[in-house]
Every structure is written in structure tokens, then in C-alpha cells.
Protein backbone atom coordinates (compact mmCIF):
# COMPACT_ATOMS: atom_id res chain seq x y z
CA UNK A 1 0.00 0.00 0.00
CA UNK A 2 0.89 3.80 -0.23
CA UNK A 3 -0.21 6.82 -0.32
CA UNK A 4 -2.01 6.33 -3.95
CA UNK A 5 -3.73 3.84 -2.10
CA UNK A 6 -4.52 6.15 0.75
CA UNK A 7 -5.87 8.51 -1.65
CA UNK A 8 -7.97 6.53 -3.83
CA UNK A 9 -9.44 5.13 -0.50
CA UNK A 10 -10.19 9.16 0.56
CA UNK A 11 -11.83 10.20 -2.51
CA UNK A 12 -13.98 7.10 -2.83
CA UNK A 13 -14.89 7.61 1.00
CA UNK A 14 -15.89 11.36 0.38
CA UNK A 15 -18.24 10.38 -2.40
CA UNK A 16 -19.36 7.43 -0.25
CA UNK A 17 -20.75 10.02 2.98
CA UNK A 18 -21.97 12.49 0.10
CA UNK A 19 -19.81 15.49 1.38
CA UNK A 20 -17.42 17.48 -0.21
CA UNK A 21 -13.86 17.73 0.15
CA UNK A 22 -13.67 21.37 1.73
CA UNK A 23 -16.21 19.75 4.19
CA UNK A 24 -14.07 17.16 5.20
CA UNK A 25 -10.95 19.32 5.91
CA UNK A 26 -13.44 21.51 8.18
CA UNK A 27 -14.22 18.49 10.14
CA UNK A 28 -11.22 17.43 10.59
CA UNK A 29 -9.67 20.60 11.90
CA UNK A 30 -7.13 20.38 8.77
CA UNK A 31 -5.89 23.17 6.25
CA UNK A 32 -7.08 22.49 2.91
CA UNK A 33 -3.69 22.16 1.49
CA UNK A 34 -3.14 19.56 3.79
CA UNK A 35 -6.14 17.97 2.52
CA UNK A 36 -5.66 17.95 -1.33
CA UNK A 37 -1.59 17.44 -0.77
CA UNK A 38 -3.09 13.66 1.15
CA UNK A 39 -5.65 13.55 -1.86
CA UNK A 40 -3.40 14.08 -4.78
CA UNK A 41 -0.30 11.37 -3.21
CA UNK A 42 1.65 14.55 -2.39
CA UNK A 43 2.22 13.70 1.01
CA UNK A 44 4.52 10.88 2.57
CA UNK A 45 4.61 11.87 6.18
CA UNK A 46 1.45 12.92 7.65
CA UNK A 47 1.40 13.61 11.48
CA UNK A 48 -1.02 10.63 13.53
CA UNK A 49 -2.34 13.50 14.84
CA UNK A 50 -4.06 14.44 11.36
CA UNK A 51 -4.55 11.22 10.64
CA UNK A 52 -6.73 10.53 13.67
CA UNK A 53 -8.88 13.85 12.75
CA UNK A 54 -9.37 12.76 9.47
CA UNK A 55 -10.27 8.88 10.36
CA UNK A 56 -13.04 10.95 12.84
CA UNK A 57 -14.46 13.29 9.83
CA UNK A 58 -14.47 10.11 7.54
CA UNK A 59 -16.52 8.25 10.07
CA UNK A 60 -14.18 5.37 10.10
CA UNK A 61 -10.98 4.64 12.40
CA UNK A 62 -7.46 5.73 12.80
CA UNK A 63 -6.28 2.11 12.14
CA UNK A 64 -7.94 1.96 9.29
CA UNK A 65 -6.66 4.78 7.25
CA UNK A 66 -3.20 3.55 8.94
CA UNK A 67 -3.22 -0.19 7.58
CA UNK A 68 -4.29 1.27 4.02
CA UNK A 69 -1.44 3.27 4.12
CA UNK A 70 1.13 0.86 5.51
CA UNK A 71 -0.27 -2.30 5.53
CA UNK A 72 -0.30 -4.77 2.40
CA UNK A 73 -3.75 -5.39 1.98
CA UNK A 74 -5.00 -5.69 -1.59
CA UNK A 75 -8.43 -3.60 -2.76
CA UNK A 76 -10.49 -6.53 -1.42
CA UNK A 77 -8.80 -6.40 1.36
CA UNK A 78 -9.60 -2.75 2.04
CA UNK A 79 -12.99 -3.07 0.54
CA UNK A 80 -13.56 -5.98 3.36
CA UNK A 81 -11.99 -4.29 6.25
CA UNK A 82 -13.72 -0.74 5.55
CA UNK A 83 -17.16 -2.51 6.28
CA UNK A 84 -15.43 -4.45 9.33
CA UNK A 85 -15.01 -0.64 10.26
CA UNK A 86 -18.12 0.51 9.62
CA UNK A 87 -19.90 -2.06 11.56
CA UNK A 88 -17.83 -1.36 14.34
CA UNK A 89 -18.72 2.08 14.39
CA UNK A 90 -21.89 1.77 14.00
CA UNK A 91 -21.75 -0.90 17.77
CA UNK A 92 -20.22 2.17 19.18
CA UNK A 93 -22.94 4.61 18.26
């Protein structure tokens, strides 16, 4: 995985929840540079810290965004473990 992966998974996610992309970087509490740098693979160190923020305004977890970005999981593999996530959050609600 890597951040291509990463950002695929965000721009699929935004058109998922139906909210734009300045939205998102409101939520999250990030500039919008940060934002479209993580969207358009321009960005190879994010902080956790942003990460976390992001994971919170994308309604899914930190770990999740993390193991796309470092983990090896194939598209399946994300496509399986984003509903894990989902589910989960939806328990926690």
C-alpha cells in the first residue's frame, strides 16, 4: 500500500458520505492544502495526529486509514476491512 492507495481510499470515502472535500478538511480541523496534498499522493509523512482527525471526519478509524497506508492489503482487502469498520462504528454509536 501507499499513499495512492490512501488517496484513492479518501476520494472514494468522500463520495461514499456524500460530502465534499472542503467539508471534510473543516471536520477534521485540517488546512485544505493539507487535505488535497493527502488527496493528490503529495504527502509521505502525515502527522497521527491528522490522521486521527481525518479517520473521525471520515466516520471510520485511525487504524484503518493507517493499515491502508502501511499495511499490504490488496483492494479486497480494504474493501472488506472498511465494512469491518463501519460495523464497528456503528456498535459504538
Amino acid at each position: 500500500m501507499s499513499a495512492k492507495d490512501l488517496a484513492d481510499y479518501l476520494g472514494q470515502r468522500v463520495v461514499r458520505l456524500g460530502i465534499s472535500k472542503s467539508e471534510v478538511a473543516r471536520r477534521a480541523d485540517i488546512s485544505r492544502q493539507t487535505w488535497y496534498r493527502l488527496l493528490s499522493e503529495d504527502i509521505t509523512d502525515a502527522k497521527l495526529s491528522t490522521m486521527v482527525r481525518l479517520a473521525e471526519a471520515l466516520e471510520t478509524t485511525p487504524m484503518f486509514l493507517l493499515n491502508i497506508y502501511f499495511g499490504e492489503e490488496t483492494s479486497e482487502d480494504t474493501q472488506r476491512l472498511h465494512s469491518s469498520a463501519d460495523d464497528h462504528r456503528r456498535a459504538q454509536a
